[in-house]
C-alpha atoms as a PDB file:
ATOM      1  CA  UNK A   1      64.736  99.058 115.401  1.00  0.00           C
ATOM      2  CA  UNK A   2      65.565  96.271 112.146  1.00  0.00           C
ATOM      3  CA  UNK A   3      68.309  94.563 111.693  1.00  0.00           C
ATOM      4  CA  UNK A   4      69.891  95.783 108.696  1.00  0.00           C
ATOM      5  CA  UNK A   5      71.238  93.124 106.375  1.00  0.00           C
ATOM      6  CA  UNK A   6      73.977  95.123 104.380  1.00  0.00           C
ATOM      7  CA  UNK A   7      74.581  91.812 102.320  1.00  0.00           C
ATOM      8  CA  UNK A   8      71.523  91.619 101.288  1.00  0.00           C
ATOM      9  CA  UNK A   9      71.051  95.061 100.886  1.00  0.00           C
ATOM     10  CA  UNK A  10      73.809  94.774  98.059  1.00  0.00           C
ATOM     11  CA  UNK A  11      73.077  91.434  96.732  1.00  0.00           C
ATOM     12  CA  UNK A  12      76.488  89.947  97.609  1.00  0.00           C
ATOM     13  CA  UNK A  13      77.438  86.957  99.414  1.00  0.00           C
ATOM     14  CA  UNK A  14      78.812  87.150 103.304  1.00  0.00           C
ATOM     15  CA  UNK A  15      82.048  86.138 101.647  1.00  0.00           C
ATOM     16  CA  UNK A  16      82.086  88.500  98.849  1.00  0.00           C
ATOM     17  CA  UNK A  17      85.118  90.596  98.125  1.00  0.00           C
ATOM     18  CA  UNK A  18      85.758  94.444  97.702  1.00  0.00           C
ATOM     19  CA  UNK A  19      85.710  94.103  94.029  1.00  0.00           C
ATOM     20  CA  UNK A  20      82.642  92.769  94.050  1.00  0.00           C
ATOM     21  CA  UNK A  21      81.308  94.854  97.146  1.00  0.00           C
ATOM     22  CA  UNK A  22      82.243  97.448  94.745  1.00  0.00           C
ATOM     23  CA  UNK A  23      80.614  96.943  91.529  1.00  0.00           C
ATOM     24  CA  UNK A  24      77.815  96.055  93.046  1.00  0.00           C
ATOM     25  CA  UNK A  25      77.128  99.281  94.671  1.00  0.00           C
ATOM     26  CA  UNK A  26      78.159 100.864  91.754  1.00  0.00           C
ATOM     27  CA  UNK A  27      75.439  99.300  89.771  1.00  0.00           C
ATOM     28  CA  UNK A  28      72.516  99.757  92.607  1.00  0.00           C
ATOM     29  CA  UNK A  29      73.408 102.973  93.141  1.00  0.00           C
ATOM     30  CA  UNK A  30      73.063 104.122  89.185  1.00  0.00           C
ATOM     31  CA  UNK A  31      69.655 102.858  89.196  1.00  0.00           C
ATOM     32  CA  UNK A  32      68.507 103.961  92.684  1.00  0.00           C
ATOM     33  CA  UNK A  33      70.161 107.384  92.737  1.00  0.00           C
ATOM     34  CA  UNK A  34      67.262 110.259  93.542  1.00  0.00           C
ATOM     35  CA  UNK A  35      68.651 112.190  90.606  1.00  0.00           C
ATOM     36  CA  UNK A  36      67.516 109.429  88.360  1.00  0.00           C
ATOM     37  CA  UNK A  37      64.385 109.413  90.394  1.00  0.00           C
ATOM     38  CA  UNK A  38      63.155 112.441  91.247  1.00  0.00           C
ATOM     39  CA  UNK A  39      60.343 112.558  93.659  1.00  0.00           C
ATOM     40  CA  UNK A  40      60.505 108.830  94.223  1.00  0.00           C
ATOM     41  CA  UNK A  41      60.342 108.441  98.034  1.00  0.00           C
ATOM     42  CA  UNK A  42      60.619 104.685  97.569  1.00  0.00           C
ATOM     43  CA  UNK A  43      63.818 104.933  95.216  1.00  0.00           C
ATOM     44  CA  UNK A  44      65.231 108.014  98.083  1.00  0.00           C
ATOM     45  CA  UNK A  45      65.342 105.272 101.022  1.00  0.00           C
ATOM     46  CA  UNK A  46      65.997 102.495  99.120  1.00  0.00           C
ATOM     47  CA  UNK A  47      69.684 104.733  98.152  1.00  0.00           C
ATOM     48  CA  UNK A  48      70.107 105.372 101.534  1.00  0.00           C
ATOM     49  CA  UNK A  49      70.612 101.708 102.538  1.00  0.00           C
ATOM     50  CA  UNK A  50      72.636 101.104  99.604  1.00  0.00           C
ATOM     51  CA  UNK A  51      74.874 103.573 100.819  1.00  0.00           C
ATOM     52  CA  UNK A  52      75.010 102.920 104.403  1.00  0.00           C
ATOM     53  CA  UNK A  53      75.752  99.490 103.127  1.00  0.00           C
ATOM     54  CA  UNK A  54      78.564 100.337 100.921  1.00  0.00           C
ATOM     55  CA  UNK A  55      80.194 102.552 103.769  1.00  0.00           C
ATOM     56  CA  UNK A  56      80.148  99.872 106.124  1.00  0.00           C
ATOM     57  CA  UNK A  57      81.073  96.749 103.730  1.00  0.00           C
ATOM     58  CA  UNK A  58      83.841  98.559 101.556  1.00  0.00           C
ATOM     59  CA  UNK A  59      85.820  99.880 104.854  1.00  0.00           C
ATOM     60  CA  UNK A  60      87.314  96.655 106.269  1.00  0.00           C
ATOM     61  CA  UNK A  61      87.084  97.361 110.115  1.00  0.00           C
ATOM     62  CA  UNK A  62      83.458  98.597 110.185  1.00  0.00           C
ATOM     63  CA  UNK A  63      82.932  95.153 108.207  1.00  0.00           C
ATOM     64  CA  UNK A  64      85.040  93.098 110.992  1.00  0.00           C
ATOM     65  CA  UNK A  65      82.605  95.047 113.529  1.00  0.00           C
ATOM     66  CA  UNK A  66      79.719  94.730 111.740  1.00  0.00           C
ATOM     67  CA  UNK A  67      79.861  90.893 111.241  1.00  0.00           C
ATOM     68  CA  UNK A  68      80.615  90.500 114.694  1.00  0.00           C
ATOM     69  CA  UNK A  69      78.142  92.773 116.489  1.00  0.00           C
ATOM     70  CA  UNK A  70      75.942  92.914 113.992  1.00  0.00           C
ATOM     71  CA  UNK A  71      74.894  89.338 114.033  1.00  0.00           C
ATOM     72  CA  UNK A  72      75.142  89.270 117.860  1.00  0.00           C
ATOM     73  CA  UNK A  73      72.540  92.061 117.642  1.00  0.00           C
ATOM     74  CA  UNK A  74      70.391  89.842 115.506  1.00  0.00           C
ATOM     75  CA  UNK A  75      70.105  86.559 117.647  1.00  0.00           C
ATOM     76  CA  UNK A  76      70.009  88.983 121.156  1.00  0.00           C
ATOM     77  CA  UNK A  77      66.575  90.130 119.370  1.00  0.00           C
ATOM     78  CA  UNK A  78      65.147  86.745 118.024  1.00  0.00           C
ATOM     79  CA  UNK A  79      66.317  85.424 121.294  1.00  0.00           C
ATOM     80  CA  UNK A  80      63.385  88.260 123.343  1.00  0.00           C
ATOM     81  CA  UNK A  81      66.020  91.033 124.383  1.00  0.00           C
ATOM     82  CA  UNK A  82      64.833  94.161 123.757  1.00  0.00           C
ATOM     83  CA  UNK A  83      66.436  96.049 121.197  1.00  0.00           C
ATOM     84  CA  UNK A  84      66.982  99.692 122.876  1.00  0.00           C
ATOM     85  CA  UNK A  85      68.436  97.270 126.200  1.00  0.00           C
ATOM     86  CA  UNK A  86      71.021  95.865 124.143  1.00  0.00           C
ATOM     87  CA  UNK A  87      74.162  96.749 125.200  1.00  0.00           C
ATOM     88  CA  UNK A  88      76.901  97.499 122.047  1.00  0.00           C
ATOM     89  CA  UNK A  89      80.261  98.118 124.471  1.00  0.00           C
ATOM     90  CA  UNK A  90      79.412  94.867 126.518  1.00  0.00           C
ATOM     91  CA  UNK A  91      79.209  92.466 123.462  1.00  0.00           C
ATOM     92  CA  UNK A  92      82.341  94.547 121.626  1.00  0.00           C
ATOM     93  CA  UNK A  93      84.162  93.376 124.425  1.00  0.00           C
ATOM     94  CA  UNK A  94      83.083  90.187 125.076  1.00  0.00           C
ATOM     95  CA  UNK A  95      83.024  89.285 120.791  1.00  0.00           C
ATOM     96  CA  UNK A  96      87.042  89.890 120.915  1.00  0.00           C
ATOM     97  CA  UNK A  97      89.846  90.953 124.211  1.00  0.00           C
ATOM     98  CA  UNK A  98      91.379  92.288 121.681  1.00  0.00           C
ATOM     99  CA  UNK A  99      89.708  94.494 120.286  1.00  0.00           C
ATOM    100  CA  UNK A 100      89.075  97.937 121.661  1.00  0.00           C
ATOM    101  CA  UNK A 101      85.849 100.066 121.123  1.00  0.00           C
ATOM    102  CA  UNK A 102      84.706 103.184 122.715  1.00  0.00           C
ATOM    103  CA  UNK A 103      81.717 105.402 121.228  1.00  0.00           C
ATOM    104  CA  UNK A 104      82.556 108.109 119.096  1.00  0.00           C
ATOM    105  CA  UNK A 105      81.579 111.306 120.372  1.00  0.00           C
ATOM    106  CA  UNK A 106      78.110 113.079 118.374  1.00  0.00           C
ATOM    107  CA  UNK A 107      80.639 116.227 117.736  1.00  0.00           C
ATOM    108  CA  UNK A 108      83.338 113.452 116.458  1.00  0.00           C
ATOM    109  CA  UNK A 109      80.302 111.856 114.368  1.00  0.00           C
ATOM    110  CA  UNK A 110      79.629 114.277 112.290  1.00  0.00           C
ATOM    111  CA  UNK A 111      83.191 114.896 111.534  1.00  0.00           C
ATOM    112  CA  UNK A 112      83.459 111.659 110.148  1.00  0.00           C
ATOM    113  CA  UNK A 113      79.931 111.067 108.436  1.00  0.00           C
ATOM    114  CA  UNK A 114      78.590 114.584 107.925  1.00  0.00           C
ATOM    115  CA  UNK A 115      75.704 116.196 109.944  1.00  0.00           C
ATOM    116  CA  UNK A 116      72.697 113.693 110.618  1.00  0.00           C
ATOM    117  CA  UNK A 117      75.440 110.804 110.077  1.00  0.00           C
ATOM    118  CA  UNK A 118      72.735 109.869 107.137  1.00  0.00           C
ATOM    119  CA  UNK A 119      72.620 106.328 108.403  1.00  0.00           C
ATOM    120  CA  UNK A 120      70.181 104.933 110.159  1.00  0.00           C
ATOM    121  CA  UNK A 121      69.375 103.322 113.670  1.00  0.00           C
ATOM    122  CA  UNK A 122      70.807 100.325 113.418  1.00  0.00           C
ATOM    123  CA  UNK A 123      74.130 101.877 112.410  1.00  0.00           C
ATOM    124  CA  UNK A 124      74.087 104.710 114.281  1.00  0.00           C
ATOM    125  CA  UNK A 125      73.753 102.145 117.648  1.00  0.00           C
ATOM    126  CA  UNK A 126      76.347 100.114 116.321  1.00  0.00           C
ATOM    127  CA  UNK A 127      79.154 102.934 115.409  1.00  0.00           C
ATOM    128  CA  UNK A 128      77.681 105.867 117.723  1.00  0.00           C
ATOM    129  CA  UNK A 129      76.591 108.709 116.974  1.00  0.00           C
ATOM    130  CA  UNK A 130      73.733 111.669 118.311  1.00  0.00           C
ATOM    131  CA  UNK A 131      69.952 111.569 117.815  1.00  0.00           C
ATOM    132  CA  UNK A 132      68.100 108.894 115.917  1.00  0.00           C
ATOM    133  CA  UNK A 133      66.176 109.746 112.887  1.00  0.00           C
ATOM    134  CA  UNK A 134      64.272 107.166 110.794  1.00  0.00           C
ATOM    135  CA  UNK A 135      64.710 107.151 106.505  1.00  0.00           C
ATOM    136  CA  UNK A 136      61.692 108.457 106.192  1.00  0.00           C
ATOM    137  CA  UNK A 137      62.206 111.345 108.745  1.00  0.00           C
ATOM    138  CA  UNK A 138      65.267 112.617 107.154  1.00  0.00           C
ATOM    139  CA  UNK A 139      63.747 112.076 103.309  1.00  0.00           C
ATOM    140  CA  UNK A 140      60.724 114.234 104.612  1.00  0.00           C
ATOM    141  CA  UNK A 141      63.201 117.092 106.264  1.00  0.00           C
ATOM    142  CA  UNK A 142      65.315 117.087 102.891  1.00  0.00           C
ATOM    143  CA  UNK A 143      68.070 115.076 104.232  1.00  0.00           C
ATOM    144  CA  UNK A 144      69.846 114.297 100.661  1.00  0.00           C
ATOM    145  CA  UNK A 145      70.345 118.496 100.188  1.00  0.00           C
ATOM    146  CA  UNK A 146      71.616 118.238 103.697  1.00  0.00           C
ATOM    147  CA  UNK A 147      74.445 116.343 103.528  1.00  0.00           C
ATOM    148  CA  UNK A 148      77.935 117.052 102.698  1.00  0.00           C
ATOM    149  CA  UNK A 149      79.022 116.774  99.083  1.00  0.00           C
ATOM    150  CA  UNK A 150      80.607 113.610  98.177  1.00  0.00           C
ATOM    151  CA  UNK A 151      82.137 112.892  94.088  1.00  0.00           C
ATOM    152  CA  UNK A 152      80.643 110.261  92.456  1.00  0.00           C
ATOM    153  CA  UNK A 153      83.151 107.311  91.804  1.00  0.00           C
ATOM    154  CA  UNK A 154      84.719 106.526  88.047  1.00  0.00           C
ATOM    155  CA  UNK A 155      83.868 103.823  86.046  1.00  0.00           C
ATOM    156  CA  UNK A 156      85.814 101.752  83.966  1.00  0.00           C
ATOM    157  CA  UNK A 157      84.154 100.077  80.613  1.00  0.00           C
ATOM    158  CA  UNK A 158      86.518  98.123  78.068  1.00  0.00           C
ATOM    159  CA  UNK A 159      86.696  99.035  74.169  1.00  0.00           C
ATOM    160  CA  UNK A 160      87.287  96.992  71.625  1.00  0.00           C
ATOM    161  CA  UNK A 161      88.317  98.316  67.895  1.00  0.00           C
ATOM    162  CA  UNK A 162      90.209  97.576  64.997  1.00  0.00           C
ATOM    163  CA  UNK A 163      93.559  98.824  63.843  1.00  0.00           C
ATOM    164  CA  UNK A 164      92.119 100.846  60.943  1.00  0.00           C
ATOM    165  CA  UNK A 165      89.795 102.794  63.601  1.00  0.00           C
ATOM    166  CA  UNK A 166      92.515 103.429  65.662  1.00  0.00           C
ATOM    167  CA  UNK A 167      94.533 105.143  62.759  1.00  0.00           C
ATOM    168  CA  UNK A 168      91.738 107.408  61.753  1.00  0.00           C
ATOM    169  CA  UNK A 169      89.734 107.903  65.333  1.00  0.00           C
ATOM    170  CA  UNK A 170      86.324 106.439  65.867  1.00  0.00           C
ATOM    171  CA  UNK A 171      83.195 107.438  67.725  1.00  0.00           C
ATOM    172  CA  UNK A 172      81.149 104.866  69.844  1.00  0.00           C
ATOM    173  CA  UNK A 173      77.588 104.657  71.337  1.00  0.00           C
ATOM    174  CA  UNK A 174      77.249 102.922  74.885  1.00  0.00           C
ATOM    175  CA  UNK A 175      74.228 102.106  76.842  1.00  0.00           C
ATOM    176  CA  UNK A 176      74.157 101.356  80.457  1.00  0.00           C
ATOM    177  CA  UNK A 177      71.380  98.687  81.810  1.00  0.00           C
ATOM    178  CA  UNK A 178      69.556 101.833  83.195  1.00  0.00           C
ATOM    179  CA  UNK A 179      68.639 102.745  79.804  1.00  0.00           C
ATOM    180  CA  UNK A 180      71.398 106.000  79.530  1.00  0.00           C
ATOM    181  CA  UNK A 181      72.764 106.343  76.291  1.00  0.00           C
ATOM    182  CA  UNK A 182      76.069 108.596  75.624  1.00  0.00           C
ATOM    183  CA  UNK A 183      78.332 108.845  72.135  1.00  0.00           C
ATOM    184  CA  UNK A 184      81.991 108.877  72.762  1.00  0.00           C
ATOM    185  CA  UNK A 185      84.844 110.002  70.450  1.00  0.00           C
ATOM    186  CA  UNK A 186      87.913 108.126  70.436  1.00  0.00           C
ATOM    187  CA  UNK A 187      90.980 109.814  69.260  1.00  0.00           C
ATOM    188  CA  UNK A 188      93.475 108.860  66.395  1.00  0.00           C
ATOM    189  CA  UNK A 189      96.579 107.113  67.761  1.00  0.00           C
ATOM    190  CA  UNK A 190      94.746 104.855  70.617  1.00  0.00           C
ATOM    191  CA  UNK A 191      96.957 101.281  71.443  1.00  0.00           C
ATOM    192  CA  UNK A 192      96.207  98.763  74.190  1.00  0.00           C
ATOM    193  CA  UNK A 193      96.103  99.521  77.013  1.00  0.00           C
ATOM    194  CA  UNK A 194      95.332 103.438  76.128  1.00  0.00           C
ATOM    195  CA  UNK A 195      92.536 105.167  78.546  1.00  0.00           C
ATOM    196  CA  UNK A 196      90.049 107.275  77.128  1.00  0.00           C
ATOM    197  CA  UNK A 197      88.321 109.991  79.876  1.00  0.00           C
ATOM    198  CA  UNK A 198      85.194 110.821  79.509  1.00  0.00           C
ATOM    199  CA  UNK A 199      84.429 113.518  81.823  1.00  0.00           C
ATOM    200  CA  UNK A 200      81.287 113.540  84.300  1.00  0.00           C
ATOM    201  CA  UNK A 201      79.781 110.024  82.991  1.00  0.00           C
ATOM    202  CA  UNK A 202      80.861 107.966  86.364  1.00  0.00           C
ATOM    203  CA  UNK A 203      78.762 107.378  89.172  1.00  0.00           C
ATOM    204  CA  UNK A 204      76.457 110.585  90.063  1.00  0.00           C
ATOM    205  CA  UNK A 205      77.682 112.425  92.980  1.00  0.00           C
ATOM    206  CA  UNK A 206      75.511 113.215  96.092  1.00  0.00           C
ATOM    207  CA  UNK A 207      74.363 115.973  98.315  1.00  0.00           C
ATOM    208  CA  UNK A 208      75.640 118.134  95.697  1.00  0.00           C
ATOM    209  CA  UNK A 209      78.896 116.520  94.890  1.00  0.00           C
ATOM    210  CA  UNK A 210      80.213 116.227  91.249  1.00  0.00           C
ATOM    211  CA  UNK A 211      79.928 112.856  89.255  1.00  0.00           C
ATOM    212  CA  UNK A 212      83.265 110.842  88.691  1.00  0.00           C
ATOM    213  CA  UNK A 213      84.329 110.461  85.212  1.00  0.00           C
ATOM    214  CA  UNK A 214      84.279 107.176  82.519  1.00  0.00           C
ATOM    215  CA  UNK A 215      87.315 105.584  81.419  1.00  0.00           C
ATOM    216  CA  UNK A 216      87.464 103.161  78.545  1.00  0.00           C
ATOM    217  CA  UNK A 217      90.020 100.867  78.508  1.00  0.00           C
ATOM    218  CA  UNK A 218      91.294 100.284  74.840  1.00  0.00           C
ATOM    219  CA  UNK A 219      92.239  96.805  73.205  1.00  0.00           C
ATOM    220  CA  UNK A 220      93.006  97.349  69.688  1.00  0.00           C
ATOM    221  CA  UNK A 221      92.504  93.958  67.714  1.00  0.00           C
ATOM    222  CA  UNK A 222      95.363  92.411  65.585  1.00  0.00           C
ATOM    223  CA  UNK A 223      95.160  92.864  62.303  1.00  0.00           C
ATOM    224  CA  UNK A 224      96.138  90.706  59.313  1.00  0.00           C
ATOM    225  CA  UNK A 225      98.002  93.686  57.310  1.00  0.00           C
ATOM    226  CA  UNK A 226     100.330  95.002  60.361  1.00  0.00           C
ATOM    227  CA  UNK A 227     101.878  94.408  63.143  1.00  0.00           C
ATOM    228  CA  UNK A 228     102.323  97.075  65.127  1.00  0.00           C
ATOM    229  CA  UNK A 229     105.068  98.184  67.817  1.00  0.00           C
ATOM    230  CA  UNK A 230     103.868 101.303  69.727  1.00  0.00           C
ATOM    231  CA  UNK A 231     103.349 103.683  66.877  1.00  0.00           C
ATOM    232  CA  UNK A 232     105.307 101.860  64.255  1.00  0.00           C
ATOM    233  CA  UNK A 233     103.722  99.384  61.859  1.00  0.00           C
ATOM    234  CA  UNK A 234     105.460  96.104  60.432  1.00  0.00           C
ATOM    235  CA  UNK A 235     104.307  94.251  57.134  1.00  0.00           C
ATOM    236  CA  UNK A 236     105.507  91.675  54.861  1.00  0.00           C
ATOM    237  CA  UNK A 237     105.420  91.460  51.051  1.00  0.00           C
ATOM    238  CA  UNK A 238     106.612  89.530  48.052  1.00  0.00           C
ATOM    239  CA  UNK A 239     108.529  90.136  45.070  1.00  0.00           C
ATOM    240  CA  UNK A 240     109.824  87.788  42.340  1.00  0.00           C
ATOM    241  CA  UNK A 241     113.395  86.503  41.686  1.00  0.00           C
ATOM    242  CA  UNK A 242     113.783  88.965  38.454  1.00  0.00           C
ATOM    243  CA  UNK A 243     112.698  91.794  40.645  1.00  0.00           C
ATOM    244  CA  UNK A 244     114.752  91.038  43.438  1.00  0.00           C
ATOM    245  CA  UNK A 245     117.596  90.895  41.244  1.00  0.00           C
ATOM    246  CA  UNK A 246     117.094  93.061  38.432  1.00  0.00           C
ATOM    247  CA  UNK A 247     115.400  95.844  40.510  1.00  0.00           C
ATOM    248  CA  UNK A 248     112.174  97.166  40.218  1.00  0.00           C
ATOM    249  CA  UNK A 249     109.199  99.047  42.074  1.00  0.00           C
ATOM    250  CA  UNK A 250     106.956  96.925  43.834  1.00  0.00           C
ATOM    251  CA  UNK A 251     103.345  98.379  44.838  1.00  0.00           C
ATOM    252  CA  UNK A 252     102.955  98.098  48.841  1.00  0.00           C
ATOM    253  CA  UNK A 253      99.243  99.595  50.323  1.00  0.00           C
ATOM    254  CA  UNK A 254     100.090 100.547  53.531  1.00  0.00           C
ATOM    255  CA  UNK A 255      97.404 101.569  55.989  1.00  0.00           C
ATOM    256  CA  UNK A 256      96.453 104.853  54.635  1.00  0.00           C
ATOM    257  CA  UNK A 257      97.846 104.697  51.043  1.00  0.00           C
ATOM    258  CA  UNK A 258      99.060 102.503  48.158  1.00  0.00           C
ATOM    259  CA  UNK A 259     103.445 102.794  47.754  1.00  0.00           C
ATOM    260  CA  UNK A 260     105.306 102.340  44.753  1.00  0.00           C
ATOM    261  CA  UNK A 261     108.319 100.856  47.051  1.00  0.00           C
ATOM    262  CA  UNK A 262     111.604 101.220  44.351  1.00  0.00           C
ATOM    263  CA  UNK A 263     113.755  97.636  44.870  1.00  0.00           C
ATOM    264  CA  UNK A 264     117.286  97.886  44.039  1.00  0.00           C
ATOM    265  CA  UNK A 265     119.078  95.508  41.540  1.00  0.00           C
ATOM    266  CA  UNK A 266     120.269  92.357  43.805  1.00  0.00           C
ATOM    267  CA  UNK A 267     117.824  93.010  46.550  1.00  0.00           C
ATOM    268  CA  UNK A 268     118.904  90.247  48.764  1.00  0.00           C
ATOM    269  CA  UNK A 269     116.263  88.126  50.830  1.00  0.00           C
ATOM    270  CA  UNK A 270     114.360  89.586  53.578  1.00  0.00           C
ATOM    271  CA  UNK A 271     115.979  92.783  53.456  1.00  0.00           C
ATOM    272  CA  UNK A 272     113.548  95.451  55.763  1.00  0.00           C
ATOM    273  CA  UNK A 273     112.968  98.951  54.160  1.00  0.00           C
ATOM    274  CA  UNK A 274     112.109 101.866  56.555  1.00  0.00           C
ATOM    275  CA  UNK A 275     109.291 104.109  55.115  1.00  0.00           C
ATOM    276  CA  UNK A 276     109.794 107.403  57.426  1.00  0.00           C
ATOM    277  CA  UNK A 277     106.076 109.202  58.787  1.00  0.00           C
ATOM    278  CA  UNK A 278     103.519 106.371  57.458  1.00  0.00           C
ATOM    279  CA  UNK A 279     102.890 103.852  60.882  1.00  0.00           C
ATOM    280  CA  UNK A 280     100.716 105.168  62.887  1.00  0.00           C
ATOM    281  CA  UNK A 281      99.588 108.510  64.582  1.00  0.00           C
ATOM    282  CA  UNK A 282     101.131 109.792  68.134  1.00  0.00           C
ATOM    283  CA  UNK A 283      98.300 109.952  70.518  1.00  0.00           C
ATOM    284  CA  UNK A 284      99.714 113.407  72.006  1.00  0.00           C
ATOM    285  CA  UNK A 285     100.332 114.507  69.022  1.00  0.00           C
ATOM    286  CA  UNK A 286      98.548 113.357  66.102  1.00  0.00           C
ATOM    287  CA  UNK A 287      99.998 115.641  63.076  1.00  0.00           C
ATOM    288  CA  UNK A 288     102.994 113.236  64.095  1.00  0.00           C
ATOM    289  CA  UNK A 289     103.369 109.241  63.059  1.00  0.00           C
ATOM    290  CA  UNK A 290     105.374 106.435  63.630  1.00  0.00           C
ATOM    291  CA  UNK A 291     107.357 104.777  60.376  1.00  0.00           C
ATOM    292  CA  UNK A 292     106.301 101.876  58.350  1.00  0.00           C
ATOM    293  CA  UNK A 293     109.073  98.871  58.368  1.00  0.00           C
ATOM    294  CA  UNK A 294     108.231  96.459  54.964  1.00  0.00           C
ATOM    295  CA  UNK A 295     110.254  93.414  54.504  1.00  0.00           C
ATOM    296  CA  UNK A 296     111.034  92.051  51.220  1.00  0.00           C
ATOM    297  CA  UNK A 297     110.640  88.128  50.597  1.00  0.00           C
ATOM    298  CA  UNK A 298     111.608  86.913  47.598  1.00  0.00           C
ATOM    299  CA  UNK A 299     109.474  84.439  45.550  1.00  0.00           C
ATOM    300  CA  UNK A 300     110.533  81.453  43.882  1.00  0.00           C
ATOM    301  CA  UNK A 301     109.583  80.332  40.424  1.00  0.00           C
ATOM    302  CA  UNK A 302     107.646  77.017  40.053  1.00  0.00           C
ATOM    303  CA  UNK A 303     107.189  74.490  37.498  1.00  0.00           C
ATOM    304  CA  UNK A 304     110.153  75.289  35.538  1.00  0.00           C
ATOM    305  CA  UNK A 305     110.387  74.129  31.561  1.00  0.00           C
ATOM    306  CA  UNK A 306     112.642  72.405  30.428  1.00  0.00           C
ATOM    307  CA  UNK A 307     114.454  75.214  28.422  1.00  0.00           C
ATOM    308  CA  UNK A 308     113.994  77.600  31.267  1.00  0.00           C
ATOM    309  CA  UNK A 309     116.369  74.664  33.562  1.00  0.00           C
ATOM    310  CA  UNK A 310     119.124  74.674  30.713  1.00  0.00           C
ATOM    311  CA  UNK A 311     119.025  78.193  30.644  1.00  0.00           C
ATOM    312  CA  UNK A 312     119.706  78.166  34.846  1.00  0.00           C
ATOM    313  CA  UNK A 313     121.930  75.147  34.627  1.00  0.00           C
ATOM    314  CA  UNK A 314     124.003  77.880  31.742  1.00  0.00           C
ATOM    315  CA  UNK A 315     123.847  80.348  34.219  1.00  0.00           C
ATOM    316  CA  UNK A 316     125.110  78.612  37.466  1.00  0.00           C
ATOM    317  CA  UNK A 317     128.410  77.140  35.101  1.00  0.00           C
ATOM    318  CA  UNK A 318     129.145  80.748  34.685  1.00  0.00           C
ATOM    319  CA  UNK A 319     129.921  81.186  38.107  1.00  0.00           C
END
């Protein structure tokens, strides 16, 4: 019977956390998964361990018993004990006082794990279980249709897009490092922070089970036009001094359209006109949109003439 090196088997350090337990099971089991490789006896075993692995490594008591027994297992082998002599209660009780272990009944077993346990030996010996089978044995006897159904995890993937795409909805193409390609629509209305599901494109179940879904993660860049403030949109324009005073209709494009914005006679500085229905779409309900806010600087003239300075100098004894 090996010794099964569930770090290695994952290509993670001893001290690696559950994050990155996690994603790297996710990625090995993408690639090794027999639905990807059908008929690949190699590829079938190979997911086994990856799984075995995971179950062990992502629960954090089978870890703390793994480490522990595990490695005591390991140097009781190198050391010329025979493996089948070694005894698992003994060294459970010896590794801590404090910790308390029993055997798990083969009826209890399959409660927890699912008939055949679909683990091997070595884990079998070290958490109980019923008769030994070896990954071959139970690839042979059709042991992936056997066992229970389990969902495939989700997946999260970040998305990047511009404000524009986010008013007027976008579609994407993503490839994973497996070589699966899928096109994904994103809806009008998206903001940071948004989540976009994308149904059955997680990890692949097994034994039957469904796959878990995508979910992209939206970050909607800034953009030099707009700010934006949940589904309103903010912008800034100019006007001269005869405008501002005089009145006028200054031309504003706004995200989706050019405005002929009407300025009243003695407009003062940085006053903020509302524009009702032209920010941007409501996610849940797209037919519906935020407002536009425009604020009004006004521009000073430069380089005046002479003239035009008598003329302001006339103006300002007036008053």
């Amino acid at each position: 019977m090996e010794y099964k090196d569930y770090y290695g088997i994952l290509g993670v350090d001893r001290q690696a956390d559950a994050k990155e337990i996690k994603k790297a099971y996710r990625k090995l089991a993408r690639k090794y998964h027999p639905d990807v490789n059908p008929g690949n006896r190699d590829a079938a075993v190979k997911f086994q361990d990856i799984n075995e692995a995971n179950e062990v490594l992502s629960d954090p008591a089978k870890r703390q018993h793994y480490d522990r027994l595990g490695s005591q297992w390991q140097q009781y082998q190198k050391s010329g004990g025979k493996p089948e002599d070694f005894n698992w209660g003994e060294r459970a009780a010896a590794g801590n006082q404090n910790y308390s272990y029993r055997t798990v009944s083969p009826e209890e077993f399959e409660e927890l794990f699912g008939a055949g346990g679909g683990f091997s030996d070595f884990f079998t010996n070290l958490f109980g279980g019923g008769r030994q089978q070896s990954p071959e044995d139970r690839v042979s006897q059709g042991f992936y249709h056997q066992e229970r159904p389990r969902n495939g995890e989700n997946l999260e993937h970040p998305l990047q897009m511009s404000l524009n795409e986010a008013f007027h909805g976008t579609k994407r193409s993503l490839q994973w490092e497996d070589g699966r390609k899928i096109d994904v629509k994103i809806p009008r209305g998206v903001k940071t922070g948004s989540r976009v599901r994308v149904k059955g494109q997680g990890v692949a179940g097994t034994g039957g089970g469904g796959s878990g879904d995508l979910y992209l993660t939206i970050e909607v860049l800034p953009d030099k036009r707009f700010l934006r403030d949940n589904d309103d949109l903010k912008t800034t324009v100019q006007a001269d001094l005869f405008t501002m005073l005089l009145g006028g209709k200054l031309s504003v494009s706004g995200i989706d359209r050019k405005i002929n914005l009407p300025i009243p006679a003695e407009t003062r500085n940085g006053r903020v006109f509302k524009l009702r229905g032209l920010g941007m779409p409501k996610i849940k309900h797209p037919d519906q949109r935020g407002d536009l806010y425009i604020t009004v600087e006004t521009v000073l003239p430069q380089k005046l003439t002479a003239k035009e300075k008598e003329l302001l100098k006339q103006w300002k004894s007036m008053h």
